[in-house]
N, C-alpha and C. Protein backbone atom coordinates (compact mmCIF):
# COMPACT_ATOMS: atom_id res chain seq x y z
N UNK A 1 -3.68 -12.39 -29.53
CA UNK A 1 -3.71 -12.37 -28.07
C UNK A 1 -4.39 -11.08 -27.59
N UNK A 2 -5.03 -11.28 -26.60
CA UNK A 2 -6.00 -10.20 -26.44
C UNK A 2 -5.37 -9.25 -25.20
N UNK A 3 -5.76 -7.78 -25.53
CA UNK A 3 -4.45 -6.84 -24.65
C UNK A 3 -4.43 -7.02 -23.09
N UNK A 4 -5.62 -7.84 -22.35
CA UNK A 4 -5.96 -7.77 -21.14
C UNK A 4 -5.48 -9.27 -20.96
N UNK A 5 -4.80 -10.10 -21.47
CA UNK A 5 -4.14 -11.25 -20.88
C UNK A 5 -3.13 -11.31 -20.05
N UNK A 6 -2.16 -10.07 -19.65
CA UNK A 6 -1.48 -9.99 -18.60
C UNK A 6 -2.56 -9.97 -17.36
N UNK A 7 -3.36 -9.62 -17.29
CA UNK A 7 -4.13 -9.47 -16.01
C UNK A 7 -4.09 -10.42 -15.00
N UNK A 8 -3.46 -10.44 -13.32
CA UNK A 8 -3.33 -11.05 -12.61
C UNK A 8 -4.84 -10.77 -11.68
N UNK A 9 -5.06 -11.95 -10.81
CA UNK A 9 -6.29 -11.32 -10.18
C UNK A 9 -6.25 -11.90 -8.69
N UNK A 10 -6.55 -10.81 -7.70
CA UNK A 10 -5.86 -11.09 -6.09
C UNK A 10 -7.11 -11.31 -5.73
N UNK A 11 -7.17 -12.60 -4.77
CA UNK A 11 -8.89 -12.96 -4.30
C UNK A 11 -8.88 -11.82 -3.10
N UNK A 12 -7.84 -11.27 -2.47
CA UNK A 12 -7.89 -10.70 -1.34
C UNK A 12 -8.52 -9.04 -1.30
N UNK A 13 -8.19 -8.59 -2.75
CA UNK A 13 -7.99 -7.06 -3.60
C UNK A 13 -9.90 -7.15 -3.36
N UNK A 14 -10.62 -8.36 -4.03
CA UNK A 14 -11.92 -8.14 -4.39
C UNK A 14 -12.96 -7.88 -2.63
N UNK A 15 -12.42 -8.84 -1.87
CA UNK A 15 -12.58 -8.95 -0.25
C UNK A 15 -12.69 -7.21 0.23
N UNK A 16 -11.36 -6.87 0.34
CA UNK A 16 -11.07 -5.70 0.61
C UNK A 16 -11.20 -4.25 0.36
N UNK A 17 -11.00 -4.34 -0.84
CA UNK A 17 -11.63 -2.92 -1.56
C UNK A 17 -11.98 -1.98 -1.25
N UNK A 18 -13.90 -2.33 -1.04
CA UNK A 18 -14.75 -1.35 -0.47
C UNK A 18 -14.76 -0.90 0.40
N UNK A 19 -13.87 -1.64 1.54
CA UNK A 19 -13.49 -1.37 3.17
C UNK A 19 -12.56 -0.22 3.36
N UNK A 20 -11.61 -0.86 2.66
CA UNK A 20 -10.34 0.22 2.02
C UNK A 20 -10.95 1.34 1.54
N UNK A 21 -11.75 1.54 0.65
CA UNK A 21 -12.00 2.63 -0.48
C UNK A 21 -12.72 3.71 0.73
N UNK A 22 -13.59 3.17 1.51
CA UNK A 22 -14.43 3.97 2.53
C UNK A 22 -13.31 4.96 3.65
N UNK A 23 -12.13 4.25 3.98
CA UNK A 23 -11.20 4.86 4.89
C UNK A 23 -9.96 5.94 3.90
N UNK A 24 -10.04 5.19 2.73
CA UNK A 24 -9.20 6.66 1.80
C UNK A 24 -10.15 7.83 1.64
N UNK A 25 -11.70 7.63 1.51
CA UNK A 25 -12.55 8.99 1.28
C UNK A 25 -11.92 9.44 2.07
N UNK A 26 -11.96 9.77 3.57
CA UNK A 26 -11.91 9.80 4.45
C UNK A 26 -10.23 10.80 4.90
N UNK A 27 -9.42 10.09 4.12
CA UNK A 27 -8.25 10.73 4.49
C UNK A 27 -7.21 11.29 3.29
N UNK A 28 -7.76 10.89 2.16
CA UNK A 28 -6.79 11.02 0.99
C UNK A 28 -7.19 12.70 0.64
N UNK A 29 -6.81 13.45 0.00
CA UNK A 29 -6.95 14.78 -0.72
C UNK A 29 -8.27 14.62 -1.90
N UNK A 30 -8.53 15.87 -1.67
CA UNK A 30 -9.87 15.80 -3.08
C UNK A 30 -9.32 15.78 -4.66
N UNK A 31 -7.95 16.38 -3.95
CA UNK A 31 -7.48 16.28 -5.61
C UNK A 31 -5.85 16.33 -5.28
N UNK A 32 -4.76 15.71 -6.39
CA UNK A 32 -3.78 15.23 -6.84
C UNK A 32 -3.08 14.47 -6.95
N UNK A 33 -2.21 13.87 -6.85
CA UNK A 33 -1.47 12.70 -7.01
C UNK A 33 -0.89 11.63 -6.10
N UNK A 34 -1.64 10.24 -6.26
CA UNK A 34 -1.76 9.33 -5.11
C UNK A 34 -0.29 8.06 -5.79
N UNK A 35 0.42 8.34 -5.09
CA UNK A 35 1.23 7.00 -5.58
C UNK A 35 0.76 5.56 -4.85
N UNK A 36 0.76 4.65 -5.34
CA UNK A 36 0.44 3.56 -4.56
C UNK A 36 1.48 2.56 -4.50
N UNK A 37 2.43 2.14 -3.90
CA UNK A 37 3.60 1.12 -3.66
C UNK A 37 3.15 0.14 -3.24
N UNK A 38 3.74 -1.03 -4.30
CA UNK A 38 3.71 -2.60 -4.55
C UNK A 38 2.03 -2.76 -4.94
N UNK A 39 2.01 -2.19 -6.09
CA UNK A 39 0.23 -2.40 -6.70
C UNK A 39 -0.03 -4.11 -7.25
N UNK A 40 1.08 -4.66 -6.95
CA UNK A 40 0.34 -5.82 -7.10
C UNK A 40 -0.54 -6.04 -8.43
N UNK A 41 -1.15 -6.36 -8.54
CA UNK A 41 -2.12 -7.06 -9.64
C UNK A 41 -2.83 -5.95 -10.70
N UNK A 42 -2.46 -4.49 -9.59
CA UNK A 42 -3.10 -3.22 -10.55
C UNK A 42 -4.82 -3.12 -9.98
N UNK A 43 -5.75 -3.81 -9.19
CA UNK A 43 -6.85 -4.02 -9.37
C UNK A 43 -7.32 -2.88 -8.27
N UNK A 44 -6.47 -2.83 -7.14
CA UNK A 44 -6.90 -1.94 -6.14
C UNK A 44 -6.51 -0.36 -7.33
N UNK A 45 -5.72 -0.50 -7.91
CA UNK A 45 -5.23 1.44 -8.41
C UNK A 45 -6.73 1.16 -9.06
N UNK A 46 -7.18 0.58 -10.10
CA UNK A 46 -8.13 1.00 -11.35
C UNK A 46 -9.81 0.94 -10.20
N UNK A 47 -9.41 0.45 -9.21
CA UNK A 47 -10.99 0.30 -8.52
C UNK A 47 -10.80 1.72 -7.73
N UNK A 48 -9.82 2.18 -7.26
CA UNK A 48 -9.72 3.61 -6.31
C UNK A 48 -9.93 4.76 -7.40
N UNK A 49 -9.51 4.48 -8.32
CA UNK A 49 -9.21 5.48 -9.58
C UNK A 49 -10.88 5.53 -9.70
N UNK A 50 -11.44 4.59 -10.18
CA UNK A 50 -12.68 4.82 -10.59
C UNK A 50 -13.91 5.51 -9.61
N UNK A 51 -13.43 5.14 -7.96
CA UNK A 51 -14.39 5.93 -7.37
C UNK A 51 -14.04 7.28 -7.22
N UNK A 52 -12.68 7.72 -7.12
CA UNK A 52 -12.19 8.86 -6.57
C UNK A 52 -11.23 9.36 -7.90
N UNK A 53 -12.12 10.18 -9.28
CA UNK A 53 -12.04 10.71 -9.81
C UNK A 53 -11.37 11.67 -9.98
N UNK A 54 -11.87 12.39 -8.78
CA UNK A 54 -10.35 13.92 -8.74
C UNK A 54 -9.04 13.50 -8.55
N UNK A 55 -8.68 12.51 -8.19
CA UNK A 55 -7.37 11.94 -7.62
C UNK A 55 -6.91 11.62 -9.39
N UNK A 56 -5.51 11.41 -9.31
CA UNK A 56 -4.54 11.06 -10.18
C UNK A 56 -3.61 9.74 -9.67
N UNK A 57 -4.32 8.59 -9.63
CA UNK A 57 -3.32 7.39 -9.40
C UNK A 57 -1.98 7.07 -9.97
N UNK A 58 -1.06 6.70 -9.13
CA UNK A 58 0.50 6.25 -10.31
C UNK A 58 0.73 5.46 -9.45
N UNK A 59 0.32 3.98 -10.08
CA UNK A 59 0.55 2.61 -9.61
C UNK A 59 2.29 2.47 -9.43
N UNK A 60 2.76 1.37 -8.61
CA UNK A 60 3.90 1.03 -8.72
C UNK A 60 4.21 -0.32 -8.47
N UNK A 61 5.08 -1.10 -9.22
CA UNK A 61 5.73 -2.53 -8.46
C UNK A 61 7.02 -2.85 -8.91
N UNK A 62 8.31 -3.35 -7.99
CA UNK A 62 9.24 -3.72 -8.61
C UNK A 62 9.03 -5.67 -9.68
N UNK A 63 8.44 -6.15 -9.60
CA UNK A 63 8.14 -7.33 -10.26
C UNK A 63 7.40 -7.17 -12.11
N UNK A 64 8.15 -6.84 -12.68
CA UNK A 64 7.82 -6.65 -14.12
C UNK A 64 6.56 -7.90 -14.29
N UNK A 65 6.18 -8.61 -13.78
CA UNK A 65 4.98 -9.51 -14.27
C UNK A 65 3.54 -8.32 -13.44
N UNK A 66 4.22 -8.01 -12.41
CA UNK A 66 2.66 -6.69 -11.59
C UNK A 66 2.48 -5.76 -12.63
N UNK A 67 4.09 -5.26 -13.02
CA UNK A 67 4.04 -4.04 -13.98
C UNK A 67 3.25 -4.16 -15.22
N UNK A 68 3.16 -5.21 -15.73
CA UNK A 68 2.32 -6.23 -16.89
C UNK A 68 0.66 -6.16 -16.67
N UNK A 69 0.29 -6.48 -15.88
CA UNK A 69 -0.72 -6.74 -14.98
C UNK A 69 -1.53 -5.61 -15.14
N UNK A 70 -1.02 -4.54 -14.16
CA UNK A 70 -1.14 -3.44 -13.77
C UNK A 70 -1.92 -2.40 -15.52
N UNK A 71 -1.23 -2.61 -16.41
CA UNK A 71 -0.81 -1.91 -17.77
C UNK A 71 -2.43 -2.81 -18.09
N UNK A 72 -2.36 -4.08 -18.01
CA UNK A 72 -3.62 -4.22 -18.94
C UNK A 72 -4.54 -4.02 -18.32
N UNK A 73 -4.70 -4.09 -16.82
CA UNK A 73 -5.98 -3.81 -16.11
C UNK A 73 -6.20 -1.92 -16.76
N UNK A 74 -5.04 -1.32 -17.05
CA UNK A 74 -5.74 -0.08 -16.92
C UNK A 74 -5.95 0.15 -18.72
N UNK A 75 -5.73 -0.92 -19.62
CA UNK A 75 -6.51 -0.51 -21.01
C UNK A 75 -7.70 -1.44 -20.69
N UNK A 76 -8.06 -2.08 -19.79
CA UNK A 76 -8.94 -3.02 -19.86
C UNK A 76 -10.50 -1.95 -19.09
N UNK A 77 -9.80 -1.16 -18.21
CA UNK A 77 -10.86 -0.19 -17.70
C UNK A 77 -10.54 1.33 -18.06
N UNK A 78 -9.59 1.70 -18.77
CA UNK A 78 -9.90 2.67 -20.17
C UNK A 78 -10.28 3.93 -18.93
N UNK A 79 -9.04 3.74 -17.95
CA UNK A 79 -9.34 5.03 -16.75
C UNK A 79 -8.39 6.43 -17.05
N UNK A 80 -8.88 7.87 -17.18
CA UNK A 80 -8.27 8.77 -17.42
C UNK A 80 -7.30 9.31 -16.12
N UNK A 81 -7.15 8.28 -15.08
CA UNK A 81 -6.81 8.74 -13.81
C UNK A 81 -5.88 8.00 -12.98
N UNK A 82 -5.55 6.91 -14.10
CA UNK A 82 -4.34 6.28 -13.61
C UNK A 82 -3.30 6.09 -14.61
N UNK A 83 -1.81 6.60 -13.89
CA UNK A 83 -0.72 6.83 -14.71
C UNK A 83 -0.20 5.22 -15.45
N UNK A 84 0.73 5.16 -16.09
CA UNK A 84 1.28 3.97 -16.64
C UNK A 84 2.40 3.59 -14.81
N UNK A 85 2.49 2.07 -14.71
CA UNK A 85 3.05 1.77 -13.66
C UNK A 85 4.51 2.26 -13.65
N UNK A 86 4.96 2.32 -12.15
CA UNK A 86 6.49 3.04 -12.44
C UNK A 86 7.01 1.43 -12.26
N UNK A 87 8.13 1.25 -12.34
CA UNK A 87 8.91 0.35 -11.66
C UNK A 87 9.81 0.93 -10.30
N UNK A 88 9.88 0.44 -9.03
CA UNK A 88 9.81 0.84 -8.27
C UNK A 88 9.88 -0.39 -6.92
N UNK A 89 11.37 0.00 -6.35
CA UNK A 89 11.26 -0.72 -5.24
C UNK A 89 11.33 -0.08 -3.91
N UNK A 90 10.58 -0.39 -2.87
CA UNK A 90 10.51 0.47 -1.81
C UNK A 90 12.10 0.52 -1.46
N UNK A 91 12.60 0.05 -0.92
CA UNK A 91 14.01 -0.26 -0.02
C UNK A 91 14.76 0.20 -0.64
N UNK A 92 14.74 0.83 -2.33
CA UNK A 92 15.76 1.73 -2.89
C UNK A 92 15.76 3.24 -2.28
N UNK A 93 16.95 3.52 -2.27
CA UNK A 93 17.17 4.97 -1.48
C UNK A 93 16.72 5.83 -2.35
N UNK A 94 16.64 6.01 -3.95
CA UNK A 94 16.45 7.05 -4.49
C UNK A 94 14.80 6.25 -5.65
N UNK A 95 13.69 6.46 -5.51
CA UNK A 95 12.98 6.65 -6.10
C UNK A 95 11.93 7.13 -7.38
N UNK A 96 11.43 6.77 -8.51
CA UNK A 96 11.18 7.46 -9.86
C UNK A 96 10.17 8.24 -9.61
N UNK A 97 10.25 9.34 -8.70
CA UNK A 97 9.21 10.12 -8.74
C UNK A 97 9.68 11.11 -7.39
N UNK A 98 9.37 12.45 -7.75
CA UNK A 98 10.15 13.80 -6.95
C UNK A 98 8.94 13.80 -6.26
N UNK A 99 7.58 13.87 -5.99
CA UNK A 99 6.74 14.10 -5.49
C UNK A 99 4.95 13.11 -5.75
N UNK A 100 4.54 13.74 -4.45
CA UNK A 100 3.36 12.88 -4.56
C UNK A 100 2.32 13.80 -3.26
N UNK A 101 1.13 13.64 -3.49
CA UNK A 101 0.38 14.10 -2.50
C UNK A 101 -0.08 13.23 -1.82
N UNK A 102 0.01 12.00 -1.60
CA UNK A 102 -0.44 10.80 -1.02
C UNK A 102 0.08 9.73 -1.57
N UNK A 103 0.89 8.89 -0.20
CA UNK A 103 1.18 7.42 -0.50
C UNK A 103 0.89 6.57 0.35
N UNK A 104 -0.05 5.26 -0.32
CA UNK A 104 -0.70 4.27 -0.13
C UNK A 104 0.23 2.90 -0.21
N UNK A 105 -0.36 1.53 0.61
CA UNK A 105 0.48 0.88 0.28
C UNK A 105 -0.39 -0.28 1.20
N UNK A 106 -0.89 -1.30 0.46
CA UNK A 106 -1.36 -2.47 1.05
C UNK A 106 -0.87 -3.61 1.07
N UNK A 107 -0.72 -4.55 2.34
CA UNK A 107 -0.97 -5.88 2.37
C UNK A 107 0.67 -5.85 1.78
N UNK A 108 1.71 -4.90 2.09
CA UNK A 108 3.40 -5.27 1.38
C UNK A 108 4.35 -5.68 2.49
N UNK A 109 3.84 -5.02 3.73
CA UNK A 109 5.05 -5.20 4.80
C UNK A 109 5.77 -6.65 5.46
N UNK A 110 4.51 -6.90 5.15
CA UNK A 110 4.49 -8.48 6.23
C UNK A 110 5.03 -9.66 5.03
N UNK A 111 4.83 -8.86 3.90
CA UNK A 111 5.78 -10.31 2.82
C UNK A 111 6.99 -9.46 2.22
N UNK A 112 7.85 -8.83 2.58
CA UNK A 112 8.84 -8.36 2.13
C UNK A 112 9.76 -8.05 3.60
N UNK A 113 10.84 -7.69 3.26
CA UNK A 113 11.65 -7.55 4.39
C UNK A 113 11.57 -6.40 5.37
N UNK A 114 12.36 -6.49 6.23
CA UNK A 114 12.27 -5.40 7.48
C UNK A 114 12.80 -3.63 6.43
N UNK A 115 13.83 -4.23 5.60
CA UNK A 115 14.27 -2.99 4.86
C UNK A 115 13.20 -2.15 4.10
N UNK A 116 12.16 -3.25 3.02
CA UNK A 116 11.01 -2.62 2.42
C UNK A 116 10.02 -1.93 3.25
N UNK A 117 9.84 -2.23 4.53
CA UNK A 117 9.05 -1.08 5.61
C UNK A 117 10.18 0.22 5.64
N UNK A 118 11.27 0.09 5.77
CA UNK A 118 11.82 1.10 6.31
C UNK A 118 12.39 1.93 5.02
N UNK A 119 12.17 1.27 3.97
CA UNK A 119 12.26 1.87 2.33
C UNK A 119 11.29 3.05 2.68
N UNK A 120 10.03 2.66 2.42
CA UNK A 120 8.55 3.01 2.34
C UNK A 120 8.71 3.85 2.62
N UNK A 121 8.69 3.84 4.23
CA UNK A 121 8.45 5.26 5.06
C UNK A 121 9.21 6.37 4.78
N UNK A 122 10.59 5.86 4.50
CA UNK A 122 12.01 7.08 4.45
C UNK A 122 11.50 7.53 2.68
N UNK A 123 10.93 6.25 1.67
CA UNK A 123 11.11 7.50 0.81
C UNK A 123 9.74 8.23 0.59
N UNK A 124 8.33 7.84 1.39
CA UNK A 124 7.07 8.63 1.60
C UNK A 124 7.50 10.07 2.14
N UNK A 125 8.07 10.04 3.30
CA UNK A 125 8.80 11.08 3.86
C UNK A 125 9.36 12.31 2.82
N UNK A 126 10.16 11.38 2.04
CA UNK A 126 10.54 12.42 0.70
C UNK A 126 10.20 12.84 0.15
N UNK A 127 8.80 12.15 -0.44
CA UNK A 127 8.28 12.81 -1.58
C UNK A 127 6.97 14.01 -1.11
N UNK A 128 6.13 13.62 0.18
CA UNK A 128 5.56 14.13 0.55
C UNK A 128 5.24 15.46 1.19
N UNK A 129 4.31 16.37 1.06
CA UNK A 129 4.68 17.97 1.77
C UNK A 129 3.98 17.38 3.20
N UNK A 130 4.17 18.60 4.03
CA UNK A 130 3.83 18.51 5.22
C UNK A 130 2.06 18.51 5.54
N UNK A 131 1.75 17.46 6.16
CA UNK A 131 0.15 17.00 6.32
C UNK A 131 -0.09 16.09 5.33
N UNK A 132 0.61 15.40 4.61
CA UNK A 132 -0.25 14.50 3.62
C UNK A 132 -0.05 13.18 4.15
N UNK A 133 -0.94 12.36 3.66
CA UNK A 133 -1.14 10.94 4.38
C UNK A 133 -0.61 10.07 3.50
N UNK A 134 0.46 8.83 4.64
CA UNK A 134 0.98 7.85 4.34
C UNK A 134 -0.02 6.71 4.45
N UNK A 135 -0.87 6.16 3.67
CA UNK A 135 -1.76 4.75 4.05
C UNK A 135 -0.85 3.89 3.93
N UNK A 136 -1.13 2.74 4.55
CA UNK A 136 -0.94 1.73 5.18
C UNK A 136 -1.91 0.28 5.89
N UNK A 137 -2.09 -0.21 4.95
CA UNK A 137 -3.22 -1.67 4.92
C UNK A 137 -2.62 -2.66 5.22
N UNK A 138 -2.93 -3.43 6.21
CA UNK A 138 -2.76 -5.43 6.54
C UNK A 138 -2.39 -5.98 8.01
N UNK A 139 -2.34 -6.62 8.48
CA UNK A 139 -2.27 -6.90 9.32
C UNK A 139 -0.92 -7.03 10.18
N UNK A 140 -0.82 -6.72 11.75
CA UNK A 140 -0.17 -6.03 12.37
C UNK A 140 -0.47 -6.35 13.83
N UNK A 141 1.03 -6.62 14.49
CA UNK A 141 0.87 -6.99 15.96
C UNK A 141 0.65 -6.25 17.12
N UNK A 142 -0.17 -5.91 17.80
CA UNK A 142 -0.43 -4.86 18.83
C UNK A 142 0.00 -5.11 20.36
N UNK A 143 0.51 -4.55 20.83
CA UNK A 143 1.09 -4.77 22.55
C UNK A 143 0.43 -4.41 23.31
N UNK A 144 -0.68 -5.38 24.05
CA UNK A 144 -1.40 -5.33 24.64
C UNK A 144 -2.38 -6.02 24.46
N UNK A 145 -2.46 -6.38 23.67
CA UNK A 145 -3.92 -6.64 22.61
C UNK A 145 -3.57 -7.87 21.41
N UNK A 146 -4.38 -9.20 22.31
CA UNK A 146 -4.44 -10.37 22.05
C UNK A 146 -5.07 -10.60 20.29
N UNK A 147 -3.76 -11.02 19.71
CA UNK A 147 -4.14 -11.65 18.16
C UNK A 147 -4.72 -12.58 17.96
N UNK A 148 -5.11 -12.45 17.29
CA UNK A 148 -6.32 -13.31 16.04
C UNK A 148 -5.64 -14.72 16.17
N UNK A 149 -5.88 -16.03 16.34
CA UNK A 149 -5.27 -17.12 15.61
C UNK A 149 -4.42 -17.27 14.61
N UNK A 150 -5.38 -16.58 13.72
CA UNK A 150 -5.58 -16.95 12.06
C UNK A 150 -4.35 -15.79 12.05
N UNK A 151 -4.00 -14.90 12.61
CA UNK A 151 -3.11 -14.19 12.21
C UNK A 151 -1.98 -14.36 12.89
N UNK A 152 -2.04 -15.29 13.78
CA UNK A 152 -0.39 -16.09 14.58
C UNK A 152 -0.29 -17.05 13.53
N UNK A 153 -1.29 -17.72 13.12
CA UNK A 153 -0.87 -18.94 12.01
C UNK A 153 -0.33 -18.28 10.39
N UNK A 154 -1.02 -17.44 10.34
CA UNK A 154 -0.51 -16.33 9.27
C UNK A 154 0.73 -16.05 9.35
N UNK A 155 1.22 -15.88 10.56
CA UNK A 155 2.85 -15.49 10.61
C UNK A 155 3.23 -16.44 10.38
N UNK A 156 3.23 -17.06 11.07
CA UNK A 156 3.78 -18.83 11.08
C UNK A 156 4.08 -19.05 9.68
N UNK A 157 3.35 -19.40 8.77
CA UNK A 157 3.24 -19.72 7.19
C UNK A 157 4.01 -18.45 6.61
N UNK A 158 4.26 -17.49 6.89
CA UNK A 158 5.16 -16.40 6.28
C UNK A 158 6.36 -16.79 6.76
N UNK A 159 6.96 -16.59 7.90
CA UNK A 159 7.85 -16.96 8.69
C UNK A 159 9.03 -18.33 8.04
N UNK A 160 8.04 -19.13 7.57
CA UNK A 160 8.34 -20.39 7.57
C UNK A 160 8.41 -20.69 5.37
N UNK A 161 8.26 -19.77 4.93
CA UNK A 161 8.28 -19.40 3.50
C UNK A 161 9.92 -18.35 3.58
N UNK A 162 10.03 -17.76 4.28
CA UNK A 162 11.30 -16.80 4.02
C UNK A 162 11.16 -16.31 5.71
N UNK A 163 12.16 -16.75 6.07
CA UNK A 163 12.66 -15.94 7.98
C UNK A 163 12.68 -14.21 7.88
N UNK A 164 12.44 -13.80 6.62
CA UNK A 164 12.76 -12.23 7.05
C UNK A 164 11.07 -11.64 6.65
N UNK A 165 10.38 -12.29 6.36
CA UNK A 165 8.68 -12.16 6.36
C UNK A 165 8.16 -12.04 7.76
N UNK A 166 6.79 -11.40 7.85
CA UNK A 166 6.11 -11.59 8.90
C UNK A 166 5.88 -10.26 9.38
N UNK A 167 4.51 -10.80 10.09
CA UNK A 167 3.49 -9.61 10.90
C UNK A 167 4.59 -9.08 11.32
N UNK A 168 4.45 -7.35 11.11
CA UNK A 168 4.81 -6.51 11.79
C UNK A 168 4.08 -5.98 13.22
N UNK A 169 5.35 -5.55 14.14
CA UNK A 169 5.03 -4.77 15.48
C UNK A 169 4.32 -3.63 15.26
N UNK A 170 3.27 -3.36 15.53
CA UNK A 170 2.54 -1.93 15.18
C UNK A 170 3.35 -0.69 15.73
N UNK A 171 3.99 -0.74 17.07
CA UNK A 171 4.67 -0.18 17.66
C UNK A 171 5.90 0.14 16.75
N UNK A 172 6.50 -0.69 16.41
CA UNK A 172 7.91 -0.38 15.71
C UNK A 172 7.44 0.02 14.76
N UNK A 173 6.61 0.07 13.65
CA UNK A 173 6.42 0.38 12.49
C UNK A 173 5.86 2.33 13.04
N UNK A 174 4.87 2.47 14.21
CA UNK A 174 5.08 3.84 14.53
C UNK A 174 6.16 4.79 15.01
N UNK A 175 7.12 3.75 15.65
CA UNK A 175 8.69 4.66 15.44
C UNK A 175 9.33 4.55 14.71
N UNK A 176 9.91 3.87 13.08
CA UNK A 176 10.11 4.43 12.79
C UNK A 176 9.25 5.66 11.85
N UNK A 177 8.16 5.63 11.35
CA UNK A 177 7.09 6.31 10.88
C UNK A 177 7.59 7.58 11.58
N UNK A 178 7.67 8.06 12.90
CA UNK A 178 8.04 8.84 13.97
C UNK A 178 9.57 9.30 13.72
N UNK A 179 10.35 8.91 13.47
CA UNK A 179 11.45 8.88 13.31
C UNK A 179 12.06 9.67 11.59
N UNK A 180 11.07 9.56 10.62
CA UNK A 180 10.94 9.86 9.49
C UNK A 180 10.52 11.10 9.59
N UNK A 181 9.64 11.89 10.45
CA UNK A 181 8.68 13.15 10.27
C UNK A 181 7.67 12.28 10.40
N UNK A 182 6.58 11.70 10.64
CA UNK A 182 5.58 11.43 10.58
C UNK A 182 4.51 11.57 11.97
N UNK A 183 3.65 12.30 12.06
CA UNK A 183 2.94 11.75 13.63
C UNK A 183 2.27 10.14 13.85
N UNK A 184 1.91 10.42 15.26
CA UNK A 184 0.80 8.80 15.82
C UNK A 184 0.42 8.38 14.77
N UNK A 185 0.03 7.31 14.29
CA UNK A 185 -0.79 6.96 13.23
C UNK A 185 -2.19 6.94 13.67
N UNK A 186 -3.67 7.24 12.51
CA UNK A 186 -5.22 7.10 13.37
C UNK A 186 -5.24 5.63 12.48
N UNK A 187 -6.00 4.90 13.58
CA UNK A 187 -6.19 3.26 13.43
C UNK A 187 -7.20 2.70 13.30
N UNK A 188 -7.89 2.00 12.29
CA UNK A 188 -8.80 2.07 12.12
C UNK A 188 -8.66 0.37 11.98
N UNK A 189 -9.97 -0.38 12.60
CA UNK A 189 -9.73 -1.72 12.38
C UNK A 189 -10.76 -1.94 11.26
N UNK A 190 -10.04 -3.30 11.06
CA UNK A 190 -10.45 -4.03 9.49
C UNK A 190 -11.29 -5.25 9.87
N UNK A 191 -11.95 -5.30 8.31
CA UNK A 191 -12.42 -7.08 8.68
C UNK A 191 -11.21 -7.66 8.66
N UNK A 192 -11.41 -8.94 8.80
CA UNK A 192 -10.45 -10.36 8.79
C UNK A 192 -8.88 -9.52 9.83
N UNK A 193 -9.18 -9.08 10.70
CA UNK A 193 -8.57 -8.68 11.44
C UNK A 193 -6.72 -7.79 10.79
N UNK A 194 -7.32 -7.02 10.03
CA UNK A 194 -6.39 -6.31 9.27
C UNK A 194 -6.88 -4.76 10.22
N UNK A 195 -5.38 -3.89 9.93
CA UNK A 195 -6.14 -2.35 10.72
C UNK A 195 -5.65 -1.37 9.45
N UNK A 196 -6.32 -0.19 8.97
CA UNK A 196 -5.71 0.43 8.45
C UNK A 196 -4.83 1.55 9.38
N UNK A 197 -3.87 2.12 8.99
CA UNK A 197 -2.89 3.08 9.47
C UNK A 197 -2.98 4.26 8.86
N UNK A 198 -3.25 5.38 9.23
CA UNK A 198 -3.09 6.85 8.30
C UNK A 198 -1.54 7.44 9.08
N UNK A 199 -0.58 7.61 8.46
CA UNK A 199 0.20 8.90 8.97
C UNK A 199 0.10 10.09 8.58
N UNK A 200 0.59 11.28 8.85
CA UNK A 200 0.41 12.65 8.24
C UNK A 200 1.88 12.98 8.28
N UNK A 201 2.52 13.34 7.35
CA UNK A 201 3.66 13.87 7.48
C UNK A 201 3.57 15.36 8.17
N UNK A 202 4.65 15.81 9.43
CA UNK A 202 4.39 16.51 10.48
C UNK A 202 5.32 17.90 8.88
């Protein structure tokens, strides 16, 4: 069996990427340690890892089949810059890791519960020094500002898979962010009507 057969592969990870990768230049540190929560498939850590070299990736997912995943994508691209995956659930109060200079986190809020947002933030908060950026990728409801179809029907189909899923309030997700230490978030819109979020821990 060949070592890269765990490999899962997200049609959404290949879409997104480069969009993504352009807004972390942008806000991530030139150099140290980027945790990334709910890495999913592993494909976004080994594609960030590979452009942004000075950085030190340490993937994470609580689902031992991501953790799988994750492990062969990174003997499969043989990267000196991404750690072995932690196991790791946001919504746990105490976390496998004392520190981080940046935490990332795509496309997790809107399919996990109200607690895994409020995991995230409280334990980013923790690990982070003051000024470093919380990312934050996927789509998100704005007050004022008329949604997408495709992303009311998007809820809908989440909604209707598990009642505690679904587009988050952009607003609520900036208080509590606010509420943690964090300032305003800068907002940056996406294709397919996704926005990215930067926080800075104050």
């Amino acid at each position: 069996m060949s070592d890269t057969d765990d490999r899962l592969y997200a049609p959404a990870t290949q879409r997104n990427r480069a969009v993504i990768l352009d807004v972390l230049r942008q806000c991530l540190p030139e150099s140290g340690t980027v945790l990334e929560i709910a890495s999913g498939s592993g494909e976004h850590a080994v594609f960030f890892a590979r452009h942004l070299p000075g950085l030190c990736f340490q993937p994470s997912d609580a689902d031992p089949a991501c953790r799988a995943s994750i492990a062969a994508w990174m003997r499969a691209e043989a990267l000196p810059n991404v750690l072995s995956p932690l196991a790791l659930d946001a919504a746990a109060p105490d976390w496998p890791i004392a520190a981080a200079d940046a935490v990332i986190c795509c496309n997790m809020i809107h399919i996990a519960p109200w607690a895994a947002a409020s995991g995230l933030i409280k334990g980013a908060a923790r690990i982070l020094p003051a000024g470093a950026p919380l990312y934050l990728y996927g789509p998100y409801l704005r007050a004022g500002i008329e949604t997408a179809p495709s992303n009311l029907a998007f809820d809908r189909s989440l909604r209707a898979q598990n009642p505690a899923w679904g587009l988050r309030d952009l607003d609520a997700v900036a208080a509590l962010a606010a509420a943690s230490g964090f300032a305003a978030p800068d907002i940056t819109p996406m294709p397919a009507n996704n926005l990215s979020l930067v926080f800075r821990r104050r």
